[in-house]
Structures are given as structure tokens and as C-alpha cells.
C-alpha atoms as a PDB file:
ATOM      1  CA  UNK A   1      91.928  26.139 116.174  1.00  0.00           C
ATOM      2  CA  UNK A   2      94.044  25.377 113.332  1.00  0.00           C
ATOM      3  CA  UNK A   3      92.779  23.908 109.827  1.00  0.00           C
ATOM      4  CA  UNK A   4      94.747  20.936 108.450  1.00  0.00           C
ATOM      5  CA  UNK A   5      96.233  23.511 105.256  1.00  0.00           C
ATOM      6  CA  UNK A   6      97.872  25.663 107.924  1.00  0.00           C
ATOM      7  CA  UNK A   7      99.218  22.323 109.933  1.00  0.00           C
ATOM      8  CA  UNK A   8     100.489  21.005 106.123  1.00  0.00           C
ATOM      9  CA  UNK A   9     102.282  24.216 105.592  1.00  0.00           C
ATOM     10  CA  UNK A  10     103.966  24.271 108.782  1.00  0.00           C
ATOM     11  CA  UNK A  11     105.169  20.643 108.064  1.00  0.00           C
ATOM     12  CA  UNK A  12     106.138  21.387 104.809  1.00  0.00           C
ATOM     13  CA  UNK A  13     108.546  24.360 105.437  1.00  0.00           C
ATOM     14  CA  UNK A  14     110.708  22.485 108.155  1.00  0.00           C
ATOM     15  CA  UNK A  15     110.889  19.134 105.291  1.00  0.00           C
ATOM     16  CA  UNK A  16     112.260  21.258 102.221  1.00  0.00           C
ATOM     17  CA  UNK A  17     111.685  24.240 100.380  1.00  0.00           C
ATOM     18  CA  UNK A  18     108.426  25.503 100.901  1.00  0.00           C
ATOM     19  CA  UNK A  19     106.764  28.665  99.161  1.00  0.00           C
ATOM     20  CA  UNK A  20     104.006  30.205  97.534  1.00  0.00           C
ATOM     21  CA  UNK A  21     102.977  31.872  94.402  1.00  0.00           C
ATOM     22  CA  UNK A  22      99.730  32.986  92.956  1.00  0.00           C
ATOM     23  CA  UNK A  23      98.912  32.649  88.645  1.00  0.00           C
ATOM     24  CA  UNK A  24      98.837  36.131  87.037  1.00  0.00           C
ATOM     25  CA  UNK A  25      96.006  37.813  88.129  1.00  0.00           C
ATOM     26  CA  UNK A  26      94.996  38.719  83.673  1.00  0.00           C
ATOM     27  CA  UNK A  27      93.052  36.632  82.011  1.00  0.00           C
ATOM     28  CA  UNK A  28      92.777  33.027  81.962  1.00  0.00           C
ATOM     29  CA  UNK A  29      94.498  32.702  78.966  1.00  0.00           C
ATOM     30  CA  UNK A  30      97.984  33.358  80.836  1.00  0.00           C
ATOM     31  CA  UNK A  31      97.737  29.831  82.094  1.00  0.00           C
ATOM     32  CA  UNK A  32      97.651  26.800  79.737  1.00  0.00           C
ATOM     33  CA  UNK A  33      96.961  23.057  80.483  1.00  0.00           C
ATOM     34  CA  UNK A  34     100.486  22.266  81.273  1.00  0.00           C
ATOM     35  CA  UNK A  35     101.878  25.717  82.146  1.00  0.00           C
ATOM     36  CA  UNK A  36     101.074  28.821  84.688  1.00  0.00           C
ATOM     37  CA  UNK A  37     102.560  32.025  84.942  1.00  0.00           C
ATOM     38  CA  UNK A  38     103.649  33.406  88.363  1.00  0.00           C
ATOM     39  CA  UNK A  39     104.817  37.278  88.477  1.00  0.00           C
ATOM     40  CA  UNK A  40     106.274  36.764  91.924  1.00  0.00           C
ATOM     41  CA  UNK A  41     108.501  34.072  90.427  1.00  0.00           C
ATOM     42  CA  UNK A  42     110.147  35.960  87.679  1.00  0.00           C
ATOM     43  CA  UNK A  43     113.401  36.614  88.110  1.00  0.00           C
ATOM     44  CA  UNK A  44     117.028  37.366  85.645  1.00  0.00           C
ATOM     45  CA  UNK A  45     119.479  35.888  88.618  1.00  0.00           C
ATOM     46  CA  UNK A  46     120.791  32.514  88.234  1.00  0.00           C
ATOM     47  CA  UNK A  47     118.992  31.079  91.355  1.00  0.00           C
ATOM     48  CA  UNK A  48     117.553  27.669  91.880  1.00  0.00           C
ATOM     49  CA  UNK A  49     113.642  27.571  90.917  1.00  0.00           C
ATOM     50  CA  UNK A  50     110.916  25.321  91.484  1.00  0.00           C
ATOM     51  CA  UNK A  51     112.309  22.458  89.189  1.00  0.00           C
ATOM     52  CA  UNK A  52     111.623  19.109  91.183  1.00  0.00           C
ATOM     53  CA  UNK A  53     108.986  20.655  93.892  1.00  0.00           C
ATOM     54  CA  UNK A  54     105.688  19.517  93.816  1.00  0.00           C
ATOM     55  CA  UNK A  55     103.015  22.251  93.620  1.00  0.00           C
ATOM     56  CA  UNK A  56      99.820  21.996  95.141  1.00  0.00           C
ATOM     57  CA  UNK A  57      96.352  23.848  94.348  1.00  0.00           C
ATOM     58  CA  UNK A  58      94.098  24.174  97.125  1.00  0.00           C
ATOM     59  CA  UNK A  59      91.546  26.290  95.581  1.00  0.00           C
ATOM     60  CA  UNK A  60      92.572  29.461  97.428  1.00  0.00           C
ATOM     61  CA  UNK A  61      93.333  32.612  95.539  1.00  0.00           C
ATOM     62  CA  UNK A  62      96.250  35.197  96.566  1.00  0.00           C
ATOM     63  CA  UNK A  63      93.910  37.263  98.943  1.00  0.00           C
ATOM     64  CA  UNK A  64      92.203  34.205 100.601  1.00  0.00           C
ATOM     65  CA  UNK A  65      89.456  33.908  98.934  1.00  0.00           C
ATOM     66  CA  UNK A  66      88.208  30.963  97.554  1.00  0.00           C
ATOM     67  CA  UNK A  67      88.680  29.951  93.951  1.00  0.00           C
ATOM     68  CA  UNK A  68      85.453  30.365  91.069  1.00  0.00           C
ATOM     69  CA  UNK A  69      85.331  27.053  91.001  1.00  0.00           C
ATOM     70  CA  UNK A  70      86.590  23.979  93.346  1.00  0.00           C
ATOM     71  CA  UNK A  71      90.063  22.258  92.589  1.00  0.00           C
ATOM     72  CA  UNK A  72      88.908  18.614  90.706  1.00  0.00           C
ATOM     73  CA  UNK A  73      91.633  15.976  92.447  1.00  0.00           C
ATOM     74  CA  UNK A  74      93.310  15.082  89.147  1.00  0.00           C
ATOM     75  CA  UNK A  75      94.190  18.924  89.145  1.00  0.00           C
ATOM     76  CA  UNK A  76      95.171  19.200  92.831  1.00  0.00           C
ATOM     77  CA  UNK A  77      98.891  17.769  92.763  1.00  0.00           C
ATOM     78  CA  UNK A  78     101.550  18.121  90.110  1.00  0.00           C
ATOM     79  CA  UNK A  79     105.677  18.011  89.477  1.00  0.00           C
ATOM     80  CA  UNK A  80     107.268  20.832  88.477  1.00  0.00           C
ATOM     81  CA  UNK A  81     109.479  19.650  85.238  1.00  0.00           C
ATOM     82  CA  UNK A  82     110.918  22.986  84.060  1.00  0.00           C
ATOM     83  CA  UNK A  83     110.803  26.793  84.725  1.00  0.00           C
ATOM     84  CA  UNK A  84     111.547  29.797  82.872  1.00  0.00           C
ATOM     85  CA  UNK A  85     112.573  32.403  84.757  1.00  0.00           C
ATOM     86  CA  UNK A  86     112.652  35.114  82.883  1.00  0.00           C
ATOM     87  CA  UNK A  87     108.671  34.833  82.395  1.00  0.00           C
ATOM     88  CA  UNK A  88     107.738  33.407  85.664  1.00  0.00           C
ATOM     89  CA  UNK A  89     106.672  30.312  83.765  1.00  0.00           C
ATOM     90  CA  UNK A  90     105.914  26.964  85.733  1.00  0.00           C
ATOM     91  CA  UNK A  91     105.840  23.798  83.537  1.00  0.00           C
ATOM     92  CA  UNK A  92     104.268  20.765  85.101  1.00  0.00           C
ATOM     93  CA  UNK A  93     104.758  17.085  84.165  1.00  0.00           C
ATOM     94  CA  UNK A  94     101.702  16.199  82.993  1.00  0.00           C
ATOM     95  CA  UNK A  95      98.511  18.180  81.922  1.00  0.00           C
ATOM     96  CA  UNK A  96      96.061  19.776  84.217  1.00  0.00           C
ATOM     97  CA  UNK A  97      92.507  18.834  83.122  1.00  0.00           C
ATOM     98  CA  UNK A  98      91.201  22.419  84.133  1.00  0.00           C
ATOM     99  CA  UNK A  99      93.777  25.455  83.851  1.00  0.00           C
ATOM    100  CA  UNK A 100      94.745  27.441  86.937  1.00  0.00           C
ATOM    101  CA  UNK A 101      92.400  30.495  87.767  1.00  0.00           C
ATOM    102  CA  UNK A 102      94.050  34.012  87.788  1.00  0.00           C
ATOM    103  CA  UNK A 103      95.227  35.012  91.251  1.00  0.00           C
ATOM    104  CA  UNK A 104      94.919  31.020  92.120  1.00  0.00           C
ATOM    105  CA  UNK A 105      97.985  30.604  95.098  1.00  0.00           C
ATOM    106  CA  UNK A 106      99.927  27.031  94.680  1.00  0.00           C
ATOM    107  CA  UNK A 107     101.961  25.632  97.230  1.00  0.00           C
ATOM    108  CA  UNK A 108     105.478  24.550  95.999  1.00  0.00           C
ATOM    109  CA  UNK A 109     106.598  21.876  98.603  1.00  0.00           C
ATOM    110  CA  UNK A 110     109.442  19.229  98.552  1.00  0.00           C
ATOM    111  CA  UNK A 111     107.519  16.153  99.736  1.00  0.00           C
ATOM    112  CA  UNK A 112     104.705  14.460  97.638  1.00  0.00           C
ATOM    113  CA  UNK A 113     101.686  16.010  98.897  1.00  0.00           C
ATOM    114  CA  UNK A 114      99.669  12.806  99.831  1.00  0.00           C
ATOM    115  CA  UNK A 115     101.678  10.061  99.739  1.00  0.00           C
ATOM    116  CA  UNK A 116     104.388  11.555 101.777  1.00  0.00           C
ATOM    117  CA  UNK A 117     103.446  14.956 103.571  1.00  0.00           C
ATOM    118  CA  UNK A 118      99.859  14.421 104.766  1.00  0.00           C
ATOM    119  CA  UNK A 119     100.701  10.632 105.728  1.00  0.00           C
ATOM    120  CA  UNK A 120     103.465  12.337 108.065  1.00  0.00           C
ATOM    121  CA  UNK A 121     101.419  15.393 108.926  1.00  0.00           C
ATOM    122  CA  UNK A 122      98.469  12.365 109.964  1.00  0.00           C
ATOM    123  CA  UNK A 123     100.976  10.250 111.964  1.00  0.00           C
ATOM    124  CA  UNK A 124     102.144  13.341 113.771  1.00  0.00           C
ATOM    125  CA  UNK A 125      98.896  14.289 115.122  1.00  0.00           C
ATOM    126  CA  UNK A 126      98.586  10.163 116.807  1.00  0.00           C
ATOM    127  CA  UNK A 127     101.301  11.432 118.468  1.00  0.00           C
ATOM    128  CA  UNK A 128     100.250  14.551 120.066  1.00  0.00           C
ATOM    129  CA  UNK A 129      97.615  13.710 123.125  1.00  0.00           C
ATOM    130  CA  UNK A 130      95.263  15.902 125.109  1.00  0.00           C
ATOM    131  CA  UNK A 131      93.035  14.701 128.144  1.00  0.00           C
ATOM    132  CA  UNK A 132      89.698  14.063 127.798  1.00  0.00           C
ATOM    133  CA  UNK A 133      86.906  13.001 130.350  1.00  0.00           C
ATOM    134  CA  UNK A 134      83.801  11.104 128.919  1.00  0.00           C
ATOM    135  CA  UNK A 135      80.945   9.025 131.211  1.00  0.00           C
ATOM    136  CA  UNK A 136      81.678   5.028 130.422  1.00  0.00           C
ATOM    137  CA  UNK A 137      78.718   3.019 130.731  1.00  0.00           C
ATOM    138  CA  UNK A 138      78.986  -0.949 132.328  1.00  0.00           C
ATOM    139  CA  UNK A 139      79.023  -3.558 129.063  1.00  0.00           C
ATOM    140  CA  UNK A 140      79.203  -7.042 131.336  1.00  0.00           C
ATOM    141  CA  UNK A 141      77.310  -8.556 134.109  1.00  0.00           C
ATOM    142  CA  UNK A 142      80.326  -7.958 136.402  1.00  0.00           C
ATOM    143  CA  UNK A 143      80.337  -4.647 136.053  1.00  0.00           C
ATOM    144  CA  UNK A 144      83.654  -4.030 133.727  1.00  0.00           C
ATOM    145  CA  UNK A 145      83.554  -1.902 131.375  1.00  0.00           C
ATOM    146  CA  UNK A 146      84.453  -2.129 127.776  1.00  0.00           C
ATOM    147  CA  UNK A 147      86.063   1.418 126.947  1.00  0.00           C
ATOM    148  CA  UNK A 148      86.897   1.047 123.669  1.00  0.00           C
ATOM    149  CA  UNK A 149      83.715   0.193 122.352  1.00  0.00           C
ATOM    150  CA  UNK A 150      82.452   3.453 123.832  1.00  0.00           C
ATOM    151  CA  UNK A 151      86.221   5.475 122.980  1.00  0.00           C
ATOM    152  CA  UNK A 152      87.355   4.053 119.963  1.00  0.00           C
ATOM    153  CA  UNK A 153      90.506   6.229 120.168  1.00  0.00           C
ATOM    154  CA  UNK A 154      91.770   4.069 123.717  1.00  0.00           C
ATOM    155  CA  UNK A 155      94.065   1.791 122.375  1.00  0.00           C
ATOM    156  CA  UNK A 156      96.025   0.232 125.496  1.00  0.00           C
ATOM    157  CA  UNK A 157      95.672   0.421 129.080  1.00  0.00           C
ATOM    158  CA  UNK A 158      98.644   3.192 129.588  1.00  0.00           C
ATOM    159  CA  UNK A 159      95.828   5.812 128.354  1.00  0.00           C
ATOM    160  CA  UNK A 160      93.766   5.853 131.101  1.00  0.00           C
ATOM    161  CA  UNK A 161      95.118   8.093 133.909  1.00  0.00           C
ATOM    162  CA  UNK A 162      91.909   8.637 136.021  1.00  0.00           C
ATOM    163  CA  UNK A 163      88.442   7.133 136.758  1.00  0.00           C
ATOM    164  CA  UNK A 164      85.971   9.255 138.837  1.00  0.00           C
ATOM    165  CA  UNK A 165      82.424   8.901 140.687  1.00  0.00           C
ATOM    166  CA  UNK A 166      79.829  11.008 140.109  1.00  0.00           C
ATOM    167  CA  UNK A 167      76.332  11.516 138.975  1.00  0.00           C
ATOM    168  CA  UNK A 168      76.445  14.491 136.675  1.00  0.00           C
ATOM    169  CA  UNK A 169      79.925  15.360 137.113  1.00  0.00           C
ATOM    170  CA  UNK A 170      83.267  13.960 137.775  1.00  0.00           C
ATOM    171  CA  UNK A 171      83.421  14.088 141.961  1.00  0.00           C
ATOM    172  CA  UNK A 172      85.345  11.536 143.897  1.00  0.00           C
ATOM    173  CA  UNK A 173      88.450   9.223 142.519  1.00  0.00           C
ATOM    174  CA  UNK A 174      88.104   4.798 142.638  1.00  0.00           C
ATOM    175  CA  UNK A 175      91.256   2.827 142.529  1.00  0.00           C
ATOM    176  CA  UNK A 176      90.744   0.932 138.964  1.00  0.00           C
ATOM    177  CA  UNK A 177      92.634  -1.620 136.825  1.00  0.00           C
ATOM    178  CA  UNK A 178      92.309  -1.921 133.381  1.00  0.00           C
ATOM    179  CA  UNK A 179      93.149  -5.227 130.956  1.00  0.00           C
ATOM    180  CA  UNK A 180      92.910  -6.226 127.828  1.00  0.00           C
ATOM    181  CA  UNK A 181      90.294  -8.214 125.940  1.00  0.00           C
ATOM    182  CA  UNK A 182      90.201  -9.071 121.845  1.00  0.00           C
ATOM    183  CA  UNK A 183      92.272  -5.817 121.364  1.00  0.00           C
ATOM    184  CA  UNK A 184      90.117  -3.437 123.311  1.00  0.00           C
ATOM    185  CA  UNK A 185      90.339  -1.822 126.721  1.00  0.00           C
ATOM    186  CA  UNK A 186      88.726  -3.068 129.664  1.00  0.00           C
ATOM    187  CA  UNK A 187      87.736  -1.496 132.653  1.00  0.00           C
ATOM    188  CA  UNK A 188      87.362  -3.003 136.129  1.00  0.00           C
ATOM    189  CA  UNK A 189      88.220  -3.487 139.386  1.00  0.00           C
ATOM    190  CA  UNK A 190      86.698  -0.293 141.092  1.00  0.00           C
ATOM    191  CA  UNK A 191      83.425  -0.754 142.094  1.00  0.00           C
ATOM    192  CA  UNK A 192      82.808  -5.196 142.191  1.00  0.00           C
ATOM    193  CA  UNK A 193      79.665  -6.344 141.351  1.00  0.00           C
ATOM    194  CA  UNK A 194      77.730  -3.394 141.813  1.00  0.00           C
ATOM    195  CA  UNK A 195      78.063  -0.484 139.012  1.00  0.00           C
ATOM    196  CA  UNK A 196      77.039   3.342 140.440  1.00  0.00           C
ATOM    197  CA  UNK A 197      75.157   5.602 138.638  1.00  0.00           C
ATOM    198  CA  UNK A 198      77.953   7.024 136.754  1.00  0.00           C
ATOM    199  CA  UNK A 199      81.722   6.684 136.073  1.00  0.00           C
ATOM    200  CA  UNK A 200      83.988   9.088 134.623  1.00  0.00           C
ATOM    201  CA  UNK A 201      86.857   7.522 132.693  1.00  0.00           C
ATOM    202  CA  UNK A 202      89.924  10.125 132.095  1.00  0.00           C
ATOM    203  CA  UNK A 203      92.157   9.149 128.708  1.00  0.00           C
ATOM    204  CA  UNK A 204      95.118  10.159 126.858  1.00  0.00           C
ATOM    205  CA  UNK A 205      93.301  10.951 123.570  1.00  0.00           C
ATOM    206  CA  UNK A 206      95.496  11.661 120.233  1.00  0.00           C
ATOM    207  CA  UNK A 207      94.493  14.657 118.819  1.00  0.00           C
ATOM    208  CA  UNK A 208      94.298  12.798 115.546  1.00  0.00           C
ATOM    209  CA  UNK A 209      90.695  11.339 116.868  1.00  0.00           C
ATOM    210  CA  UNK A 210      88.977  15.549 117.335  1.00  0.00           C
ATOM    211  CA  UNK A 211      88.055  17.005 114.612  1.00  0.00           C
ATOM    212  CA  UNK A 212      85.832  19.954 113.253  1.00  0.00           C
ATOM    213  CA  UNK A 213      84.862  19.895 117.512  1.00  0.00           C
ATOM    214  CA  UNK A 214      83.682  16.262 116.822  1.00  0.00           C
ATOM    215  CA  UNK A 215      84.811  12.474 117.204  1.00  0.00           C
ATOM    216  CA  UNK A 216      86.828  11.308 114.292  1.00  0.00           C
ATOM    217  CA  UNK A 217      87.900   7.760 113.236  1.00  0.00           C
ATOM    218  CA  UNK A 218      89.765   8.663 109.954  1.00  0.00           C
ATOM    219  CA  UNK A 219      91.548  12.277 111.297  1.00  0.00           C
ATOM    220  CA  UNK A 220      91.029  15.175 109.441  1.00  0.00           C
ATOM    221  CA  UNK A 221      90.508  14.775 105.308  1.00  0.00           C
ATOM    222  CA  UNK A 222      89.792  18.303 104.063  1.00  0.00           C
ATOM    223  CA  UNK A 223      92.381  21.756 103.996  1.00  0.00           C
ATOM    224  CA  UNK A 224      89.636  23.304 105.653  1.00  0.00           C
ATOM    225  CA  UNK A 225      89.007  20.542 108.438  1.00  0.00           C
ATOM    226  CA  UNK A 226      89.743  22.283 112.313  1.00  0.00           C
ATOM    227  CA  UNK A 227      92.072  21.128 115.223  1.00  0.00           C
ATOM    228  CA  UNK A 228      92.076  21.894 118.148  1.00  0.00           C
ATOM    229  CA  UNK A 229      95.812  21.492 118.926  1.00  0.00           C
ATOM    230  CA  UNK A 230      98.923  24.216 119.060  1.00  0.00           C
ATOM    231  CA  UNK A 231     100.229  24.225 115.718  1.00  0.00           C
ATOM    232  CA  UNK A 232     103.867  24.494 116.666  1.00  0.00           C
ATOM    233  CA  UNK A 233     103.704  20.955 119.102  1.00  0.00           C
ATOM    234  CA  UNK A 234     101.751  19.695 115.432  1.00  0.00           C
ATOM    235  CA  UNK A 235     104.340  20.552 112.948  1.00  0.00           C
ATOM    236  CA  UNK A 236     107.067  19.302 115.550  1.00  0.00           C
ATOM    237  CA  UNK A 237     105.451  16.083 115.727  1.00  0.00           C
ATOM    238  CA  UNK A 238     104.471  15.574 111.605  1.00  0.00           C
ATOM    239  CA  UNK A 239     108.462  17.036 111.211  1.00  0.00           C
ATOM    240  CA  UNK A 240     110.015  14.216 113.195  1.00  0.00           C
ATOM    241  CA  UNK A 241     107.506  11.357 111.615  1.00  0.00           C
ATOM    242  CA  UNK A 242     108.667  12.373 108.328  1.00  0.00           C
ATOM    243  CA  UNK A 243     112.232  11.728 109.863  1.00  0.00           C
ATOM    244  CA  UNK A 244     111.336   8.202 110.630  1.00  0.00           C
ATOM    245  CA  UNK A 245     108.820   7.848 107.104  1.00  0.00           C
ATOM    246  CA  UNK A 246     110.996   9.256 104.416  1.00  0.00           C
ATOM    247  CA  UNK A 247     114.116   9.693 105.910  1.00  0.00           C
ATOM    248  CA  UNK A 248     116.106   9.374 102.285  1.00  0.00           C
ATOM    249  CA  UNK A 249     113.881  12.531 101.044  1.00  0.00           C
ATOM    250  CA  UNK A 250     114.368  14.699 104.729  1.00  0.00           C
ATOM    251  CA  UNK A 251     118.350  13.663 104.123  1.00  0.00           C
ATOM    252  CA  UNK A 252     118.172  15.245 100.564  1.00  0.00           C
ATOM    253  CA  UNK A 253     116.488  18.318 101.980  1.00  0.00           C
ATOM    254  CA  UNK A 254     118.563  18.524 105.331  1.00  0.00           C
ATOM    255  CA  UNK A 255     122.218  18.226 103.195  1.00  0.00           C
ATOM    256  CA  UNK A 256     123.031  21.331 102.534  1.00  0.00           C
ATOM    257  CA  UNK A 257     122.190  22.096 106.186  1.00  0.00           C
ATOM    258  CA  UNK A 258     119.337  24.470 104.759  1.00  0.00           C
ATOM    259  CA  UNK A 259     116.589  22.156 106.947  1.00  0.00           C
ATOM    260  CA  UNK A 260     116.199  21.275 110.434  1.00  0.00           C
ATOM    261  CA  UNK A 261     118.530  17.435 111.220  1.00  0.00           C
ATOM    262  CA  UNK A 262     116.917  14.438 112.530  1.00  0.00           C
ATOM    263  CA  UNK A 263     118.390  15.342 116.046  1.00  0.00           C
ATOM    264  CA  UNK A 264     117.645  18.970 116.009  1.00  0.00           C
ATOM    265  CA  UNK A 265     113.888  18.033 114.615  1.00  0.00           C
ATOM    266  CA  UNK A 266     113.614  15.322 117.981  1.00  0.00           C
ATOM    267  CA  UNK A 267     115.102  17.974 120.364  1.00  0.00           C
ATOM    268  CA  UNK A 268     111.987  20.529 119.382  1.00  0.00           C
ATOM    269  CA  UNK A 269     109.492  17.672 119.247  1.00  0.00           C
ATOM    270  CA  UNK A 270     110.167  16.708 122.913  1.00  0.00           C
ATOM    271  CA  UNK A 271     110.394  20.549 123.980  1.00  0.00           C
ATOM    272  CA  UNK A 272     106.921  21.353 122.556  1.00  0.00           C
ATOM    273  CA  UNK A 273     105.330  17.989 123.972  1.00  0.00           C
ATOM    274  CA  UNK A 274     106.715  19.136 127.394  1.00  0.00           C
ATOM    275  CA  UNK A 275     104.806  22.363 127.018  1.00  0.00           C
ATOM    276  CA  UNK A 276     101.702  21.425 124.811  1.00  0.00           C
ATOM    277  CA  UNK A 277     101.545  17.958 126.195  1.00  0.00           C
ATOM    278  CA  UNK A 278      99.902  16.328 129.322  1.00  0.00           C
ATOM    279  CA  UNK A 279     101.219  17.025 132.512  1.00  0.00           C
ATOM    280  CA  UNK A 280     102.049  14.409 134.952  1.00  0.00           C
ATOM    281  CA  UNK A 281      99.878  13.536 137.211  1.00  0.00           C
ATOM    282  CA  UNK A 282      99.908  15.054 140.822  1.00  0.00           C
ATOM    283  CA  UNK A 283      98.125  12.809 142.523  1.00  0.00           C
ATOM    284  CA  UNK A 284      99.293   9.520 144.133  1.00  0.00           C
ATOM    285  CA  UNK A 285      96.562   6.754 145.064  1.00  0.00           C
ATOM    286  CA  UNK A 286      96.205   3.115 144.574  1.00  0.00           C
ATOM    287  CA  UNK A 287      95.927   1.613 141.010  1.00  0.00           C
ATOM    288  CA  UNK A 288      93.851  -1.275 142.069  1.00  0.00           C
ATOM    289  CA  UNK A 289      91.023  -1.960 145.061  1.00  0.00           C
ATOM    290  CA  UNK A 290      92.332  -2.154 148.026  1.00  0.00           C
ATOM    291  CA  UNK A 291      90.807  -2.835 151.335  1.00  0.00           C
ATOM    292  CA  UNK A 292      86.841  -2.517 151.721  1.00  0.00           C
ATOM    293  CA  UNK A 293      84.779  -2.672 148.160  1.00  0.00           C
ATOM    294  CA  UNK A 294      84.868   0.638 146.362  1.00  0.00           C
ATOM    295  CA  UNK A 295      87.341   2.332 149.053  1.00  0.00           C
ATOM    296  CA  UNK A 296      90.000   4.453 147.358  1.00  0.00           C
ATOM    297  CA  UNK A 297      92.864   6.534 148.463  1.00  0.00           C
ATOM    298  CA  UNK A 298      93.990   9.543 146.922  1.00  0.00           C
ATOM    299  CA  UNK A 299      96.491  11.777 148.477  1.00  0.00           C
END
């Protein structure tokens, strides 16, 4: 399991500079409304700082622990406007309501952090599928069934790969067809008139739809919220929507050939979807009835 901060992270050190730095650890006073003061950042070399990046408080401190108190949202996300190096001093662009806590970690990340990074982080996880088996009940007199009234997450006919007999468990494959009706996926053509006790529908389910081990119709929300999903075929898939989403700001970033290119960014998508992804299927059968009512080959 990974939590949506980690996935962000990932995402956010293939589309720019990416780092971290925690406040000084003395008192509170170090840190002002519109200023914080970062040890790790101090520096007498005449190297490009933080000027530009967005940083980001998550209410973590340095050693993982959570903050005294929670980030508000007007505090979470500001622009860095200057930085002096010699002190390790951040400036942001406007004030923070509450100042940073000592030890508090900030992200320092090239793309806004929810207009631009978590909408491509979000769109990358609709594109990253796992199977999923779930019993579909009969919603007409004819025995179709409507499957995205019971799935919300089936969107077109393509996601369905398998529909099973059985009465407690998935057991023996039916031929099936599926159509669509008022936007929603429809189920039929494997059984007639006459429904058995139970049918096992198979889908293509984005991984944007599990979360936190439970059905989701809004994705994750939350740093902390879990998915179940390789991080790596993740943060390929959020890199390459950012590509398509914001591909003036991955240009700026990508220019000095410091970050990954649009190509080189596809390439690794489609590698970790071959590995992470669903397989093919292996089996070869009809896709609609075929001789007697209910028969079915499957070789």
C-alpha cells in the first residue's frame, strides 16, 4: 500500500525539482508569518535555490511525526518569492495565517500543488487498472443486468473481460454481450430469460475507484489516504498525464534536459503497465450465446 503523499512525491520529482527541508528545529520564533528558516538549505555557493518552487506543508515533521497541530488549508500551499542563502531563509508570497512549527518538513515542488500536480497525480491513477470480480445482481425482467448501477467505476463495455456461474464462488464461464444504455453498462445475453442464482462479472477497474481498502467515487483526497497500486506504474502514469495537462510547465522543467522528455516519460509508462498492468487474457471462448441457451465454450 502506498498513501497518496508518497504517490505525489514520486510525481513530483520526475515533473521538476523536487526536495525537502524541515524549519529549524529552536523555537518558534525562527519562523515568521511570511518567512521560515531551513538549516539544510543554507548554503555560501552561488547555486540556484528555491525561488519560483512551490512549497507544500503537510503537517509532517523531519522525523515523521506528525505536526502539534494540523496544517489549516490557507497555510498548506505557498510560492517561494525570495531566498537568502546565507541564512537558510525561505520567503513566501503571501503570509501564512499560522507560522511553521520547528522541525515542520515542506515539500518544494515545481508544479502547483492542487491545481496542477494532484489533478495529474488523480488522472494517472484512471489510468492504471487492476481486475476485480464482484457478484452482479439481475435489474430487468429479461434478465440483463445493469452493471454500472451496481460498479459505478464500469464505464464502457471494453471493461468487462469475464462473466462466471456460481453460487458462492466464481465456477464455470457463460458467453455474454454487453451494450450500452443512458451511459451505463449493460449486461446480457448469457443466460435468456432465466437469471441463476449468481453471476460473477470480471472488470477492468481503475485504481482511482479503491481506496483506504474501500469503494471510492471521488479517488483519494487526504496525504494519508492508501492505494493499493505499485507506486512506480503510479508515478509513470501521473508523469505522462502531466505531459498531456501542462505540457508548457513539464517543457520548462524538461529544457535543460535535467527531467525525464515526453517520449522517455511514455516509454516507462508503457513498460510499467506491461508489468503492473492486466495480463491478457488466456482463454479463448465465444463472446456471445451460441447454440443451446446458457451453453458456453471456453477452451
Amino acid at each position: 500500500m502506498i498513501t497518496l503523499a508518497q504517490l505525489e512525491q514520486e510525481v513530483a520529482r520526475r515533473t521538476g525539482p523536487f526536495f525537502q527541508a524541515a524549519q529549524d528545529s529552536g523555537t518558534p520564533s525562527s519562523s515568521t508569518t511570511t518567512s521560515a528558516i531551513m538549516p539544510s538549505l543554507k548554503t555560501n555557493a552561488l547555486l540556484g535555490g528555491p525561488e519560483n518552487l512551490w512549497l507544500l506543508r503537510r503537517g509532517l515533521r523531519a522525523d515523521g511525526t506528525a505536526t502539534p497541530g494540523p496544517i489549516a488549508l490557507v497555510d498548506r500551499e505557498r510560492l517561494v518569492q525570495t531566498f537568502d542563502p546565507g541564512a537558510g531563509r525561505v520567503i513566501v508570497d503571501r503570509n501564512w495565517r499560522d507560522v511553521m512549527y520547528p522541525s515542520e518538513l515542506a515539500d518544494f515542488i515545481h508544479l502547483n500543488p492542487s491545481q496542477e500536480l494532484r489533478v495529474a497525480v488523480l488522472a494517472g491513477l484512471r489510468r492504471c487498472f487492476f481486475e476485480d470480480t464482484f457478484g452482479a445482481a439481475v435489474t430487468s425482467g429479461y434478465g440483463d443486468m445493469d452493471l454500472t448501477a451496481q460498479a459505478p467505476w464500469l464505464a464502457t463495455g471494453s471493461q468487462v473481460v469475464r462473466v462466471q456461474y456460481g453460487y458462492v464462488r466464481p465456477e464455470g464461464d457463460a458467453p455474454f454481450a454487453t451494450y450500452m444504455q443512458g451511459g451505463h453498462v449493460m449486461l446480457g445475453g448469457a443466460w435468456g430469460s432465466y437469471a441463476p442464482c449468481s453471476v460473477w462479472v470480471t472488470g477492468l477497474r481503475p485504481h482511482w475507484s479503491w481506496v483506504n481498502d474501500a469503494d471510492s467515487t471521488t479517488g483519494p483526497t487526504l496525504d494519508a489516504d492508501q492505494l493499493d497500486v505499485d507506486l512506480d506504474y503510479a508515478a509513470s502514469a501521473g508523469h505522462i498525464e502531466a505531459w498531456h495537462l501542462f505540457p508548457g510547465r513539464l517543457y520548462a522543467a524538461a529544457a535543460g534536459n535535467l527531467q525525464a522528455t515526453q517520449e522517455i516519460a511514455a516509454r516507462e509508462f508503457t513498460r510499467q503497465a506491461m508489468i503492473w498492468g492486466p495480463e491478457p487474457p488466456r482463454r479463448y471462448g465465444f463472446a456471445e450465446v451460441v447454440g443451446p441457451r446458457g451453453a458456453s465454450v471456453i477452451l
